[in-house]
PDB file of N, CA and C in Angstrom:
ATOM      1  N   UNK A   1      -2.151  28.177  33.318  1.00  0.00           N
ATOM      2  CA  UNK A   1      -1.781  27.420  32.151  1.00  0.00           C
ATOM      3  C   UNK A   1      -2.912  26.477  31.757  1.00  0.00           C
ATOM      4  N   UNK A   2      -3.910  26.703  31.625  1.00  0.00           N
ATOM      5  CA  UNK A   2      -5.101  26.624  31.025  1.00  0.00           C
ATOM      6  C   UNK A   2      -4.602  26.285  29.580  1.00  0.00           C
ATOM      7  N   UNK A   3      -4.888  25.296  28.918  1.00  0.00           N
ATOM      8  CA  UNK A   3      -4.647  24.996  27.281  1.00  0.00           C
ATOM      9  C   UNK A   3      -5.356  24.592  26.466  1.00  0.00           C
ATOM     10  N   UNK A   4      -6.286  24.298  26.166  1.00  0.00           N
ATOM     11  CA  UNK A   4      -6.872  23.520  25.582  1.00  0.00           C
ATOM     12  C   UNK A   4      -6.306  22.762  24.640  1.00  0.00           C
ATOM     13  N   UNK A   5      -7.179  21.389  24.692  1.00  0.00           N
ATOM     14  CA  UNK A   5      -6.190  20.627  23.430  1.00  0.00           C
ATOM     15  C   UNK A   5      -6.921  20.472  22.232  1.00  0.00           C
ATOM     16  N   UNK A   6      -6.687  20.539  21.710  1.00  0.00           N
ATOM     17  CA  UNK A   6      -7.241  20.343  19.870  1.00  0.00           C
ATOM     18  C   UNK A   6      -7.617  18.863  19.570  1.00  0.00           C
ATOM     19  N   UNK A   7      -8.473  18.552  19.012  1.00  0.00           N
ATOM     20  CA  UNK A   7      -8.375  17.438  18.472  1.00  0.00           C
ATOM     21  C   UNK A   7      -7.745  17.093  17.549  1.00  0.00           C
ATOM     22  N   UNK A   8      -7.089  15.941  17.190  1.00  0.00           N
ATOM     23  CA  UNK A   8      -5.562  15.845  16.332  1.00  0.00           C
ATOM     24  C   UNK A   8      -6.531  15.002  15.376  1.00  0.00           C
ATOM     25  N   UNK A   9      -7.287  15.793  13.837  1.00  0.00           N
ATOM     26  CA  UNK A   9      -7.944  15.264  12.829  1.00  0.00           C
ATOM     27  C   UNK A   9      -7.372  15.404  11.473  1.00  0.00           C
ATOM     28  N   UNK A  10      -6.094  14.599  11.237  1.00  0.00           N
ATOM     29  CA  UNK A  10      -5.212  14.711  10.112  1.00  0.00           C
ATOM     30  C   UNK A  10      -6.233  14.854   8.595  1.00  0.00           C
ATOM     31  N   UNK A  11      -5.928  15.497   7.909  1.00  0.00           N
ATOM     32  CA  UNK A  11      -7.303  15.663   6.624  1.00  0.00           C
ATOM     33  C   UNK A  11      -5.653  14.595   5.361  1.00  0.00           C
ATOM     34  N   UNK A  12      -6.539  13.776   5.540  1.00  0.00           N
ATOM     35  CA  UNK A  12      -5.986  12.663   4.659  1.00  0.00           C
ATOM     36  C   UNK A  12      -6.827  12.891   2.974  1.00  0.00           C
ATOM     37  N   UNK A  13      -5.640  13.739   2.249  1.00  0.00           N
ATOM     38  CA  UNK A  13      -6.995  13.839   0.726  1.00  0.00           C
ATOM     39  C   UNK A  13      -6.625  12.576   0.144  1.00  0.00           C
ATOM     40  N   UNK A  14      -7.121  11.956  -0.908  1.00  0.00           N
ATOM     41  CA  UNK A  14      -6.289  11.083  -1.694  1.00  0.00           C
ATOM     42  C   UNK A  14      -5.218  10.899  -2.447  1.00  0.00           C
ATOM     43  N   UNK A  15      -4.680  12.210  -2.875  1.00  0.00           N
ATOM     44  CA  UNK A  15      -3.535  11.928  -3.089  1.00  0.00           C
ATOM     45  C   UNK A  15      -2.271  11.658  -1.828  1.00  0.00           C
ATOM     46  N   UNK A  16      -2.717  12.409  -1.006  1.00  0.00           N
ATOM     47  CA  UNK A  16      -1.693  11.716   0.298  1.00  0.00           C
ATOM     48  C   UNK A  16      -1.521  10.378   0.118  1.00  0.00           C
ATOM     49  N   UNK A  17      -2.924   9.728   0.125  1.00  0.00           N
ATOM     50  CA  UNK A  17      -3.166   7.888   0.740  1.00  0.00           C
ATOM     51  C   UNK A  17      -2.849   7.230  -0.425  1.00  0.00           C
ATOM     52  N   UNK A  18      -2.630   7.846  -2.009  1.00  0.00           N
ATOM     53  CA  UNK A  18      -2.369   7.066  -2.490  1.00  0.00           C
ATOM     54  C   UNK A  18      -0.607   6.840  -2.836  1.00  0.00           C
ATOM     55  N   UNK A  19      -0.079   8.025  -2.416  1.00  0.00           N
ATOM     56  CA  UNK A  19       1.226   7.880  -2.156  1.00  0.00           C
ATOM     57  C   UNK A  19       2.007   6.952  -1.052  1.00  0.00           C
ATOM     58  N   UNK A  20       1.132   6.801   0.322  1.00  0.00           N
ATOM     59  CA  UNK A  20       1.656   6.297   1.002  1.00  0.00           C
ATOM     60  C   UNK A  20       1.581   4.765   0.888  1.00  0.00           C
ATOM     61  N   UNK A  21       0.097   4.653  -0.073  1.00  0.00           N
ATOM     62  CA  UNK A  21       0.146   2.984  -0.477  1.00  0.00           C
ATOM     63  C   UNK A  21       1.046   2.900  -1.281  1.00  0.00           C
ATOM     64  N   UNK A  22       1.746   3.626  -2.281  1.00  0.00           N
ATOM     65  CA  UNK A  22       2.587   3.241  -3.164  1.00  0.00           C
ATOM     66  C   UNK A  22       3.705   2.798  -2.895  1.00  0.00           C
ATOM     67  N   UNK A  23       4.095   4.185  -1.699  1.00  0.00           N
ATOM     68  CA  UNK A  23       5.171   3.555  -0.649  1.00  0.00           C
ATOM     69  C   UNK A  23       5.434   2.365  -0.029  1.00  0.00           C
ATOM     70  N   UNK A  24       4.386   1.763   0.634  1.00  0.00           N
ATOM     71  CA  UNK A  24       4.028   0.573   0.910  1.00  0.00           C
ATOM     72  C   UNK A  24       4.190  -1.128   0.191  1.00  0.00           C
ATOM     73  N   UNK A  25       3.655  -0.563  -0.913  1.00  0.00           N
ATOM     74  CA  UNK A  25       3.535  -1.381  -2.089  1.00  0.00           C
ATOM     75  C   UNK A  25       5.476  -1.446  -2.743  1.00  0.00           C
ATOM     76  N   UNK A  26       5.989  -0.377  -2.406  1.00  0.00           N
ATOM     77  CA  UNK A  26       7.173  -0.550  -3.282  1.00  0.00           C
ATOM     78  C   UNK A  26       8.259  -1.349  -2.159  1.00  0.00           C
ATOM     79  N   UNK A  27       8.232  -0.573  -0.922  1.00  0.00           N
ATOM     80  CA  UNK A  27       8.700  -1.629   0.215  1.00  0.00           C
ATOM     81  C   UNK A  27       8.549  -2.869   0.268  1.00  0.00           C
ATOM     82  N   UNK A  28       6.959  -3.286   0.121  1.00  0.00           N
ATOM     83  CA  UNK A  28       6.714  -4.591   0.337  1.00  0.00           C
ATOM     84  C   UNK A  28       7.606  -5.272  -0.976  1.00  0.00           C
ATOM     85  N   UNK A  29       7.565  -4.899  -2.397  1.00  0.00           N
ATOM     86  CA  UNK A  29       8.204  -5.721  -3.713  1.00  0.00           C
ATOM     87  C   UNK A  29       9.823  -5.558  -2.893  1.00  0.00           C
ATOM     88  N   UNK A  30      10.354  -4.426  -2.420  1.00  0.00           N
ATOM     89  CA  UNK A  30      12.005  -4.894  -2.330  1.00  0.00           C
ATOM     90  C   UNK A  30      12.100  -5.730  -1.406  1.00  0.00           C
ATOM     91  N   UNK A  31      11.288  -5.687  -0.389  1.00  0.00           N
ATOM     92  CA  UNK A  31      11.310  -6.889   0.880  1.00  0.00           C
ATOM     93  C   UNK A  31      11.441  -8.394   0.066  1.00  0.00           C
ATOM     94  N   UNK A  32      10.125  -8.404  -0.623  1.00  0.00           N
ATOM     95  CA  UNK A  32      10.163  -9.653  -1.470  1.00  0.00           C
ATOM     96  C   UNK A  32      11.482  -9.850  -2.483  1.00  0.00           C
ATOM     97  N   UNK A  33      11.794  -8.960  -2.975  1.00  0.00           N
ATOM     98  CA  UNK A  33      13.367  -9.383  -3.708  1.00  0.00           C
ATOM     99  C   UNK A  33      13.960  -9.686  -3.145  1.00  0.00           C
ATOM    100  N   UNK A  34      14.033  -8.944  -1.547  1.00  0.00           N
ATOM    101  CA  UNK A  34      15.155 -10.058  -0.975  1.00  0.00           C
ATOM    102  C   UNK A  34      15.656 -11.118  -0.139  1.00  0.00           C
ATOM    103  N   UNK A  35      13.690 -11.393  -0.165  1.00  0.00           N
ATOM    104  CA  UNK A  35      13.764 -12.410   0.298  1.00  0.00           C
ATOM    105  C   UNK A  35      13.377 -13.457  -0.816  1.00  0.00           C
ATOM    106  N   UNK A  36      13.927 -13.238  -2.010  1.00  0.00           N
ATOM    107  CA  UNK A  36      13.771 -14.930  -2.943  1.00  0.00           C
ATOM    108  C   UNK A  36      14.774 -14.978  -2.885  1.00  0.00           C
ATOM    109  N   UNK A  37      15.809 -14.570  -2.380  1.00  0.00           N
ATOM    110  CA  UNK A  37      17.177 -15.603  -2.258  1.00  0.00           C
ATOM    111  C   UNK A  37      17.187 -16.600  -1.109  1.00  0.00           C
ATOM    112  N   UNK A  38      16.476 -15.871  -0.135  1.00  0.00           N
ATOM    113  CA  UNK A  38      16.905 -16.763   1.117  1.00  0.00           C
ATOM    114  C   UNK A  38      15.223 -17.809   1.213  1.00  0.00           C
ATOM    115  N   UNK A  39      14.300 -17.199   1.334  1.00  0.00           N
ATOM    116  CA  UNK A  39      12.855 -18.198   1.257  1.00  0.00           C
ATOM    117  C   UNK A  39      11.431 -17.827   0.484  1.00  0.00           C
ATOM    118  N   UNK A  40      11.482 -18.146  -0.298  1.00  0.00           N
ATOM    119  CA  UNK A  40      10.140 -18.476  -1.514  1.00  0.00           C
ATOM    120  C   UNK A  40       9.011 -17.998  -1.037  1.00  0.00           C
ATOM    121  N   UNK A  41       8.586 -18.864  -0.139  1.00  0.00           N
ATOM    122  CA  UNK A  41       7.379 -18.955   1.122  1.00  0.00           C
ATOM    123  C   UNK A  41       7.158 -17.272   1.397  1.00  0.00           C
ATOM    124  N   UNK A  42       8.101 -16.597   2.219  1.00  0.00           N
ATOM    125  CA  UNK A  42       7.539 -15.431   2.630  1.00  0.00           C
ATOM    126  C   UNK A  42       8.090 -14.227   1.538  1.00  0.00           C
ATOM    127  N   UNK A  43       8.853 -14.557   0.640  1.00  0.00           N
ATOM    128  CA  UNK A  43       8.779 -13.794  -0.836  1.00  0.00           C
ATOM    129  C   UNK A  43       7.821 -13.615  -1.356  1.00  0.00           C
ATOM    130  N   UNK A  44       6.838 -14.734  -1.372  1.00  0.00           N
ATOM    131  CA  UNK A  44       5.664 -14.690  -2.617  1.00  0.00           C
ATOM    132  C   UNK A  44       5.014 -14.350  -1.497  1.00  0.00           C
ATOM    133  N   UNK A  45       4.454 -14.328  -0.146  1.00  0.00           N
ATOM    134  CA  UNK A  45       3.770 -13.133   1.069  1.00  0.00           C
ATOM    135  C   UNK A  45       3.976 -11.841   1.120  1.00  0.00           C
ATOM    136  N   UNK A  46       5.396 -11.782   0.288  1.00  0.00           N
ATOM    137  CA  UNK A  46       5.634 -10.064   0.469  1.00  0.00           C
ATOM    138  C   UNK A  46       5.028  -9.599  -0.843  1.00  0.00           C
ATOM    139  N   UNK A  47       5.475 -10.732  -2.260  1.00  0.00           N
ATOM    140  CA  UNK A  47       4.917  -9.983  -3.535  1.00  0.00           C
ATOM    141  C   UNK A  47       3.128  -9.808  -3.990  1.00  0.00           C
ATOM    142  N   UNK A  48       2.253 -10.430  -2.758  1.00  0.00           N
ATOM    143  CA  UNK A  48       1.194 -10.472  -2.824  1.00  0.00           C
ATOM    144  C   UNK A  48       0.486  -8.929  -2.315  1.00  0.00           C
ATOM    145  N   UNK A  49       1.648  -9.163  -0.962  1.00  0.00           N
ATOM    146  CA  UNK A  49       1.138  -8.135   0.021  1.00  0.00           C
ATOM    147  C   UNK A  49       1.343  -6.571  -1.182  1.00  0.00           C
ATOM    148  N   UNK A  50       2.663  -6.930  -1.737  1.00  0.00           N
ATOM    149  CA  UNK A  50       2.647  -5.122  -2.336  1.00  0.00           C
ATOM    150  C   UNK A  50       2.036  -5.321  -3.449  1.00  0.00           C
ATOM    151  N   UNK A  51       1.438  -6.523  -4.082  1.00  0.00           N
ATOM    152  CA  UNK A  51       0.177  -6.253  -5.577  1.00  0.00           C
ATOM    153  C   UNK A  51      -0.926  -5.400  -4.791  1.00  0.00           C
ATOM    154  N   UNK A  52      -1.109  -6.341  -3.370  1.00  0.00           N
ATOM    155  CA  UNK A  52      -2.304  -5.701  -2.729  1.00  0.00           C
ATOM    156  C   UNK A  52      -2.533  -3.901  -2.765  1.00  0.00           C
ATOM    157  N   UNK A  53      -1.165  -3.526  -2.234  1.00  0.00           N
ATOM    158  CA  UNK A  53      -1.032  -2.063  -1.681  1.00  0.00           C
ATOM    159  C   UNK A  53      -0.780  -1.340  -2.896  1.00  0.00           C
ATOM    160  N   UNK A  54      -0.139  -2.155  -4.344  1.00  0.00           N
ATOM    161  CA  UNK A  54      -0.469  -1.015  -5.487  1.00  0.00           C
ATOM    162  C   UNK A  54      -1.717  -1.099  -5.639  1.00  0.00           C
ATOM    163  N   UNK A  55      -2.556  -1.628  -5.722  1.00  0.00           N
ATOM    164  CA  UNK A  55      -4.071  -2.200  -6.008  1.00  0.00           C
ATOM    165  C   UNK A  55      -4.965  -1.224  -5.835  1.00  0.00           C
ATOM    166  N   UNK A  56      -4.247  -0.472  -4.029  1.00  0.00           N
ATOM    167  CA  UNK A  56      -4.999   0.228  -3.200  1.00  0.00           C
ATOM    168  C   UNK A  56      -4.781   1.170  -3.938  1.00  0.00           C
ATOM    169  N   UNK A  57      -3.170   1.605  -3.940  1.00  0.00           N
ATOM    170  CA  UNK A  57      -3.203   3.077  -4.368  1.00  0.00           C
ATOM    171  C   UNK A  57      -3.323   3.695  -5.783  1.00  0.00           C
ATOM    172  N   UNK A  58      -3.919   2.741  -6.404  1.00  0.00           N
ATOM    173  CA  UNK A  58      -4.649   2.824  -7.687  1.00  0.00           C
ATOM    174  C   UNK A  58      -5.822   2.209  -8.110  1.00  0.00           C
ATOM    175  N   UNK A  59      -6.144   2.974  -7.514  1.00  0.00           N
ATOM    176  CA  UNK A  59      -7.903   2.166  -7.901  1.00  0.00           C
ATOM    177  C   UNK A  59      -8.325   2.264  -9.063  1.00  0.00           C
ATOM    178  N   UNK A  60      -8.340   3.154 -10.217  1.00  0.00           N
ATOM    179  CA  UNK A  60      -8.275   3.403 -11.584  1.00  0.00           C
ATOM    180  C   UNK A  60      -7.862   1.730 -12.275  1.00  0.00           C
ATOM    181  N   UNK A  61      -6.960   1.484 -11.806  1.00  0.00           N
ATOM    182  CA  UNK A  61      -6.251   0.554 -12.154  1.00  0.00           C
ATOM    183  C   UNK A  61      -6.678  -0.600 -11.826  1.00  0.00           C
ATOM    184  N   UNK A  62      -6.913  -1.208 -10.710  1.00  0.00           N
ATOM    185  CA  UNK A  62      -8.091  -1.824  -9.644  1.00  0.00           C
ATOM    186  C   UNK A  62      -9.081  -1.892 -10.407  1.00  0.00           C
ATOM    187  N   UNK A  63      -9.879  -0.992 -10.636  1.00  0.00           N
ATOM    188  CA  UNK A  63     -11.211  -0.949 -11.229  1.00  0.00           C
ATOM    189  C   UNK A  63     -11.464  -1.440 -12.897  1.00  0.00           C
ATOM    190  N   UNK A  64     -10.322  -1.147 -12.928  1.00  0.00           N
ATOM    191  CA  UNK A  64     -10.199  -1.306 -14.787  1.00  0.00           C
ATOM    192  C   UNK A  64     -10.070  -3.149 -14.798  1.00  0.00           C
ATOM    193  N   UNK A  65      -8.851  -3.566 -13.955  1.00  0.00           N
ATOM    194  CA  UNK A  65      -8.828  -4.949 -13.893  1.00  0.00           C
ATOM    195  C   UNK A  65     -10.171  -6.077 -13.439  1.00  0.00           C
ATOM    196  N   UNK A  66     -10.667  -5.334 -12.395  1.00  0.00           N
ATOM    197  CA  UNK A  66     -11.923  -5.722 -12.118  1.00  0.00           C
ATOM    198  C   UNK A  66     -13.103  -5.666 -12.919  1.00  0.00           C
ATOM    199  N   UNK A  67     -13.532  -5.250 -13.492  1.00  0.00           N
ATOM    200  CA  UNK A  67     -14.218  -5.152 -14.950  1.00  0.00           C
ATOM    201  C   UNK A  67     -14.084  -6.380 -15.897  1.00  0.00           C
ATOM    202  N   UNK A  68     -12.467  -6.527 -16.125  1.00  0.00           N
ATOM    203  CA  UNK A  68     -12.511  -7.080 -17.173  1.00  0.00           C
ATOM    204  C   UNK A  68     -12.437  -8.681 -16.722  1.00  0.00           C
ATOM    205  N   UNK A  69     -12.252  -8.656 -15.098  1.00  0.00           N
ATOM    206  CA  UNK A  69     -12.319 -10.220 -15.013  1.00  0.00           C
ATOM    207  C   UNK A  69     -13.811 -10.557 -14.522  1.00  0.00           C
ATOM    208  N   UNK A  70     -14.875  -9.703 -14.096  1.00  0.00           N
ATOM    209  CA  UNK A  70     -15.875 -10.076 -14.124  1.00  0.00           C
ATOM    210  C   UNK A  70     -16.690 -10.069 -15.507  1.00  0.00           C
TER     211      UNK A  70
END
């Protein structure tokens, strides 16, 4: 029983990564909805965190904003 093992090299294209940031990004906004009922503080940590992760998974978008504020 000789096996060899493979190396485990997931091929991540971009549309994968930008789905899973979106995912990310949409989790993080409902986290933050529900936490402005109960505390502000880590609401506006969650609504930062998922601007961040749409940010990522749109760089088009990213890039366009970045432009226009430099």
């Amino acid at each position: 029983m000789n096996r060899r093992k493979q190396p485990h090299n997931p091929d991540w294209s971009d549309a994968a990564l930008q789905r899973t940031w979106r995912s990310v990004s949409v989790l993080l906004w409902l986290m933050a909805l529900g936490n402005a009922f109960v505390s502000l503080i880590s609401a506006s940590a969650f609504m930062l965190l998922g601007t961040w992760a749409y940010f990522k998974s749109a760089p088009l978008c990213s890039a366009r904003i970045a432009n226009r504020i430099s």
